[in-house]
N, C-alpha and C. Protein backbone atom coordinates (compact mmCIF):
# COMPACT_ATOMS: atom_id res chain seq x y z
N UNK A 1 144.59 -28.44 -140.99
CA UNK A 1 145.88 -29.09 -141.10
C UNK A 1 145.78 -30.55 -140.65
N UNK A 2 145.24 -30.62 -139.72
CA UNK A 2 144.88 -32.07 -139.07
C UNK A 2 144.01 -33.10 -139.76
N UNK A 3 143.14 -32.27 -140.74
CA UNK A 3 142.04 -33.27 -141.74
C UNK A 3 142.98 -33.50 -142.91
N UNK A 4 143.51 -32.69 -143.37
CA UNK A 4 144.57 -32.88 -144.69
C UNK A 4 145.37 -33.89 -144.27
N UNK A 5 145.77 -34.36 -143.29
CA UNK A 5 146.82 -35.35 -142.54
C UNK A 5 146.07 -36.73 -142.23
N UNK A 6 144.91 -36.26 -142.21
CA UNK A 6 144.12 -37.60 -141.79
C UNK A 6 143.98 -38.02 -143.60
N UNK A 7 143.54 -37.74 -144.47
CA UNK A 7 143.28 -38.08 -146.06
C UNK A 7 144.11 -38.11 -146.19
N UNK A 8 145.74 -37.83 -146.39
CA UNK A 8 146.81 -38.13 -146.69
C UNK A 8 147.11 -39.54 -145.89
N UNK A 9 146.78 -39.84 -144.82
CA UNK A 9 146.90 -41.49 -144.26
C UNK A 9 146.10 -42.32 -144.69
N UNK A 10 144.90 -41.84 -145.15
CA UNK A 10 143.94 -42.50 -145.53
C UNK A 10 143.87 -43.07 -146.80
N UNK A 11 144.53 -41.83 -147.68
CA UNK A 11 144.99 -42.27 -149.04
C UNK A 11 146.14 -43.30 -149.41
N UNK A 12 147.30 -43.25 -148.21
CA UNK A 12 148.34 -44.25 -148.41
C UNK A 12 147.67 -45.48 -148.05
N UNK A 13 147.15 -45.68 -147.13
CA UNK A 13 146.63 -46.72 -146.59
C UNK A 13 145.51 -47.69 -147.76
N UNK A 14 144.38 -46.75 -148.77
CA UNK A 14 144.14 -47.35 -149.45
C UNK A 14 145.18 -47.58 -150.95
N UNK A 15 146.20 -47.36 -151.03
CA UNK A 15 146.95 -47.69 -151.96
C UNK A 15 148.01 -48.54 -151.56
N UNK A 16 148.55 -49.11 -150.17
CA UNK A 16 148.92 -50.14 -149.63
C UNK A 16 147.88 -51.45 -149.96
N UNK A 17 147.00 -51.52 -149.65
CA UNK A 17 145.83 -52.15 -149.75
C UNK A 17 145.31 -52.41 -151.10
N UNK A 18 145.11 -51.68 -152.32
CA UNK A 18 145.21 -52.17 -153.58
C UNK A 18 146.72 -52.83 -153.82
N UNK A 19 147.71 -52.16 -153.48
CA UNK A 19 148.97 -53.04 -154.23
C UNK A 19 148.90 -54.44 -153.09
N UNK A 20 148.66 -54.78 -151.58
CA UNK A 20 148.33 -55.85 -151.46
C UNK A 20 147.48 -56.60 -152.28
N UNK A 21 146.68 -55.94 -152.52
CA UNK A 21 145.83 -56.94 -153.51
C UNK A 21 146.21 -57.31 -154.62
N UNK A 22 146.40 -56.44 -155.54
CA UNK A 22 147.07 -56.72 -156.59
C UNK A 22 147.98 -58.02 -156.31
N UNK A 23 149.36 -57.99 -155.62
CA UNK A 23 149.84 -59.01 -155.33
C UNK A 23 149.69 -60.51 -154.63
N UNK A 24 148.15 -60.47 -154.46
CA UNK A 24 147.65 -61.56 -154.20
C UNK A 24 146.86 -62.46 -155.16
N UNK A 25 146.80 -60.99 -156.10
CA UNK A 25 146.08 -62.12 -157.51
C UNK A 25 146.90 -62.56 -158.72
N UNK A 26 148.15 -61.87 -158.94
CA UNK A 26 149.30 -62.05 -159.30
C UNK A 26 149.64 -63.30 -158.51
N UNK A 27 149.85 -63.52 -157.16
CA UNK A 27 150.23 -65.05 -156.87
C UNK A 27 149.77 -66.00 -157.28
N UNK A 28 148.37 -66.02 -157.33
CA UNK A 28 147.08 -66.73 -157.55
C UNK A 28 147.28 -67.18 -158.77
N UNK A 29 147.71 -66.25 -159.94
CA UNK A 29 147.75 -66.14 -161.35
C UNK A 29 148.82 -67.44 -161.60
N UNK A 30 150.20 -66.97 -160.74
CA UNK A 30 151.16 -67.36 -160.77
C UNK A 30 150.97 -68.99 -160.33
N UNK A 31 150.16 -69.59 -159.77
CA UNK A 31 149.86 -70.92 -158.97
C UNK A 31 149.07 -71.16 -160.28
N UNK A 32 148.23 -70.69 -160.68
CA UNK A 32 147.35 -71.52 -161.60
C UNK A 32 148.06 -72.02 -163.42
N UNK A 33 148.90 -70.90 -163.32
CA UNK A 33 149.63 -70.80 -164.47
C UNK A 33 150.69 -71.91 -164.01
N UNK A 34 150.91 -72.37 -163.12
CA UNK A 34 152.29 -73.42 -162.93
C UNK A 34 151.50 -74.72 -162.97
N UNK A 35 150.12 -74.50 -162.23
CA UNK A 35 149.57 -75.56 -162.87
C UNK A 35 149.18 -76.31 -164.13
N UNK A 36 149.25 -74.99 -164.84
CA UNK A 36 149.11 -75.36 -166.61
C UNK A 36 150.14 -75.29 -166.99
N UNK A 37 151.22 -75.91 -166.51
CA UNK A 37 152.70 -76.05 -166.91
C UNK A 37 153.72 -74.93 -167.56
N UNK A 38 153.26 -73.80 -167.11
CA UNK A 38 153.68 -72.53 -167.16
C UNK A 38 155.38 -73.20 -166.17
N UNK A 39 156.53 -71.93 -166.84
CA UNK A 39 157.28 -72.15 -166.19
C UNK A 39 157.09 -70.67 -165.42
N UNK A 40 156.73 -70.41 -164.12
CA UNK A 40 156.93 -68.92 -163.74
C UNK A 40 157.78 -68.55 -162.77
N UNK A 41 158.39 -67.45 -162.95
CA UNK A 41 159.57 -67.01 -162.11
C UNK A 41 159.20 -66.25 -161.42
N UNK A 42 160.07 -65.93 -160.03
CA UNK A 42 159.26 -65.43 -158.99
C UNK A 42 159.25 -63.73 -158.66
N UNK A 43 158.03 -63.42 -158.31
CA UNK A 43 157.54 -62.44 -158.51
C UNK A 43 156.91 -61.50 -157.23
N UNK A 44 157.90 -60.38 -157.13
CA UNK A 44 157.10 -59.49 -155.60
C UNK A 44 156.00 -58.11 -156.35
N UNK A 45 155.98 -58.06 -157.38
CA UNK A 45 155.33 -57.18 -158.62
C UNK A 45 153.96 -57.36 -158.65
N UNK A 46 153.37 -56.62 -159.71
CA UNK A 46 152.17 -57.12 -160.33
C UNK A 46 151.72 -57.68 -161.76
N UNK A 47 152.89 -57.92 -161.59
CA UNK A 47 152.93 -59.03 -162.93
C UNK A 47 153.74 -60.22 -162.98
N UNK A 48 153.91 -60.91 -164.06
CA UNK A 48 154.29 -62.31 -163.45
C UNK A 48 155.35 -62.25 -165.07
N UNK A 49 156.32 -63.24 -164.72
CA UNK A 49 157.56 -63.24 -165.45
C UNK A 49 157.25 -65.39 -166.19
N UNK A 50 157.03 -65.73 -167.64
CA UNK A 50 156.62 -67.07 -167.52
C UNK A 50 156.52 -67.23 -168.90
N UNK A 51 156.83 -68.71 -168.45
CA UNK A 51 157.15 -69.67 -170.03
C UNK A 51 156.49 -70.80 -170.50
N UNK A 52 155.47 -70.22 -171.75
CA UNK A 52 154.65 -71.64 -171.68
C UNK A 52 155.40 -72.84 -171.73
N UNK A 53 154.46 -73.73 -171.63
CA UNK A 53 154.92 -75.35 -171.45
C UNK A 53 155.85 -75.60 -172.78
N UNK A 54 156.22 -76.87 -172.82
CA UNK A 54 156.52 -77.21 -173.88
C UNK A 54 155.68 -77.35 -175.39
N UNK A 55 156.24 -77.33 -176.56
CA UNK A 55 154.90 -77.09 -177.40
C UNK A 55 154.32 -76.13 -177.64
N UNK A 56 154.34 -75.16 -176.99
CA UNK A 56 153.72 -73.78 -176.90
C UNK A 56 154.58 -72.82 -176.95
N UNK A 57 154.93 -71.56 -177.99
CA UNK A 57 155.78 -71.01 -178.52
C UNK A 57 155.16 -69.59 -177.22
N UNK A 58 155.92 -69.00 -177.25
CA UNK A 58 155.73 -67.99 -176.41
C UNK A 58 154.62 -66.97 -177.26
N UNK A 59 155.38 -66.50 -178.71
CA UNK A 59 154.62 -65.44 -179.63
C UNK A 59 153.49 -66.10 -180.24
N UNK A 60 153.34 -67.10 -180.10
CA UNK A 60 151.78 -67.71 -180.39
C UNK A 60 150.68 -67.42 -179.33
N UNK A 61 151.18 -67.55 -177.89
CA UNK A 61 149.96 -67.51 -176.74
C UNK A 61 149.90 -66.05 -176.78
N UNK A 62 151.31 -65.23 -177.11
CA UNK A 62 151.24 -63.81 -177.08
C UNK A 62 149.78 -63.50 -178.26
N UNK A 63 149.98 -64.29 -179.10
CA UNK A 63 148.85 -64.27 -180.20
C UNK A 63 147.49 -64.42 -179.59
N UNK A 64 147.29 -65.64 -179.66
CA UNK A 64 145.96 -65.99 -179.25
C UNK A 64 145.75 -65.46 -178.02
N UNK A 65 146.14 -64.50 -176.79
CA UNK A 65 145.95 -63.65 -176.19
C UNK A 65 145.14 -62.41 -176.63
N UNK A 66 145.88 -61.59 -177.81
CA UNK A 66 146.14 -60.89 -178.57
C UNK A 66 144.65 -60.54 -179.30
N UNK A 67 144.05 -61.61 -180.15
CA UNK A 67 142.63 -62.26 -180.54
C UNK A 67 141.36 -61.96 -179.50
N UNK A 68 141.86 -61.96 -178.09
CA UNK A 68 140.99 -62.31 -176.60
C UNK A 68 140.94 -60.98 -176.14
N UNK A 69 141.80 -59.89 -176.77
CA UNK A 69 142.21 -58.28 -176.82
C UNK A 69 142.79 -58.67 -174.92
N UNK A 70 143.57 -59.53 -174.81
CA UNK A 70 144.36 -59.41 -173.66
C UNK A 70 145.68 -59.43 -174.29
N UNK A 71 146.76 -58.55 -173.38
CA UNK A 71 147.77 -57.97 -174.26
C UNK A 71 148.83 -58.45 -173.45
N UNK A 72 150.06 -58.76 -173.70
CA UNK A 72 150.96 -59.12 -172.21
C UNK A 72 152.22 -59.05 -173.39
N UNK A 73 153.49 -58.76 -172.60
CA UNK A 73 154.71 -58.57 -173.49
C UNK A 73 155.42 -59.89 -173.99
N UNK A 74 156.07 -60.00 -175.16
CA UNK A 74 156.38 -61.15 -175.33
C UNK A 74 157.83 -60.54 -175.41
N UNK A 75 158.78 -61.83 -175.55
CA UNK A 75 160.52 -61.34 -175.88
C UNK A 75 160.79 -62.42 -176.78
N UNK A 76 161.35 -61.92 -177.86
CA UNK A 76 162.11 -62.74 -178.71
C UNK A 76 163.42 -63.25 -178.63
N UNK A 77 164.06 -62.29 -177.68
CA UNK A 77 165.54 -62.42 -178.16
C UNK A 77 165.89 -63.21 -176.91
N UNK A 78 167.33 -64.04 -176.97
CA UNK A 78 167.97 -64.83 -175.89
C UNK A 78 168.45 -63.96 -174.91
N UNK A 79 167.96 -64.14 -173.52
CA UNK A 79 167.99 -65.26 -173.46
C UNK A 79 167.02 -65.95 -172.47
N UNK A 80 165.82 -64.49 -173.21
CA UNK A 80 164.36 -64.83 -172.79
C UNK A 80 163.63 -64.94 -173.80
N UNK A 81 164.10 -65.54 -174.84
CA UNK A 81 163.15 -65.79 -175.84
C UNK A 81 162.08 -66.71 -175.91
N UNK A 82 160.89 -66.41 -175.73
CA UNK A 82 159.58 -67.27 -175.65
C UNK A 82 159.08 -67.40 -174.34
N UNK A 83 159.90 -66.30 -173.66
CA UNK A 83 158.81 -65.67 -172.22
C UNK A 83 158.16 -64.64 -172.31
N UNK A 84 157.33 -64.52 -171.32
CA UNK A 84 155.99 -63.42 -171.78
C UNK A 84 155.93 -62.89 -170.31
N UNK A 85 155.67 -61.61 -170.20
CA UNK A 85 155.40 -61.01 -169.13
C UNK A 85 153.75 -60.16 -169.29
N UNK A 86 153.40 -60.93 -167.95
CA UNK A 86 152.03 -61.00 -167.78
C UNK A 86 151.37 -59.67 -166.58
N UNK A 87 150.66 -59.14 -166.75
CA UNK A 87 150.40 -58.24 -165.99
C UNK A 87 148.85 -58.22 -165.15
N UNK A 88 148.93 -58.39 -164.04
CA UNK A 88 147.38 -58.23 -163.60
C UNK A 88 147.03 -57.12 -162.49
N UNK A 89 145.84 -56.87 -163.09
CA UNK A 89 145.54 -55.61 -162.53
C UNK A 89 144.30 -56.07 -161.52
N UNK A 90 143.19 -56.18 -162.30
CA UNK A 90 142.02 -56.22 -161.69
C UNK A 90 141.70 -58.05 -161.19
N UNK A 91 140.40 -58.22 -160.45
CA UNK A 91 140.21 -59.59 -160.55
C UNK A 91 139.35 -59.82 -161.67
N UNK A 92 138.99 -58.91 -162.60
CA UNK A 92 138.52 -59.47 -164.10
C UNK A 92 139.46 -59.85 -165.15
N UNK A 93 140.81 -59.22 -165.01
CA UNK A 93 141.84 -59.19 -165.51
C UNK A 93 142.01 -60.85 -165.85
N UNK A 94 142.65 -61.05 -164.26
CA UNK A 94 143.06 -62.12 -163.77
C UNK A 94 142.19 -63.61 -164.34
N UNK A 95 140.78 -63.10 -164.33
CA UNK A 95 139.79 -64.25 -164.61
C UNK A 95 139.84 -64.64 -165.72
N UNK A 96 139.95 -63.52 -166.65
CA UNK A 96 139.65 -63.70 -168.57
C UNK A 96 141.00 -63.95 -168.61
N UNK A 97 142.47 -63.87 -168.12
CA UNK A 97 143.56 -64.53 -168.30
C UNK A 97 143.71 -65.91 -168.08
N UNK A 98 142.89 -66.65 -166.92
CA UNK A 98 142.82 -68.14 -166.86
C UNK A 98 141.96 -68.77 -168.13
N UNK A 99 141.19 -68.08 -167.83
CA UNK A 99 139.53 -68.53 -168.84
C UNK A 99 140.59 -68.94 -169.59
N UNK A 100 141.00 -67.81 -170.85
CA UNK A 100 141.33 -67.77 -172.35
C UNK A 100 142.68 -68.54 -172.35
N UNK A 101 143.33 -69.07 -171.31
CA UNK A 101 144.62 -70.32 -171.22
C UNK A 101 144.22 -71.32 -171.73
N UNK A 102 142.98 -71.49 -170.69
CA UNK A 102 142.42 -72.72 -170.51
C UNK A 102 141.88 -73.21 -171.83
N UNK A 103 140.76 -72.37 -172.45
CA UNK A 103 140.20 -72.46 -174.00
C UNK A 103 141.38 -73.03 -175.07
N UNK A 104 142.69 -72.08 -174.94
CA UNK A 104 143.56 -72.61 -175.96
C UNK A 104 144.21 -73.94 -175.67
């Protein structure tokens, strides 16, 4: 009874600890993407809420994402039309999401 109680703490504890993480590369995401003139809205999640720059149609980066087989939601309709919700999971995730910004 006492070992089942110890892996049951052990297990929350490492799933506190991935969703910390998670939300630290999601910030990260979120800083680098504002640096590329992303508009991004703020985010306690693991994904990020954001609007390319000017010039840059939302369902186009959803595209050329898309091409990179990275997938993220786009919205058409008002009165989020041409925001994209971005999701990061891993820190490979996160990496091939800057990379393939940056390229386009």
């Amino acid at each position: 009874m006492i070992a089942e109680g110890i892996i049951a703490a052990v297990r929350a504890e490492s799933i506190v600890v991935a969703g910390e993480r998670s939300l630290r590369l999601t910030a990260c995401a979120g800083i680098a993407l504002f640096g590329q003139d992303f508009e991004v809205g703020p985010s306690a999640a693991n994904f990020l809420f954001v609007k390319p720059p000017a010039g840059r149609h939302g369902a186009a980066v959803a595209d050329a994402l898309r091409e990179r087989r990275i997938l993220v939601r786009r919205y058409d309709l008002d009165p989020i039309a041409g925001w994209l919700r971005i999701t990061i999971g891993t820190r490979d995730q996160h990496d091939r999401l800057l990379e393939a910004l940056k390229e386009m």
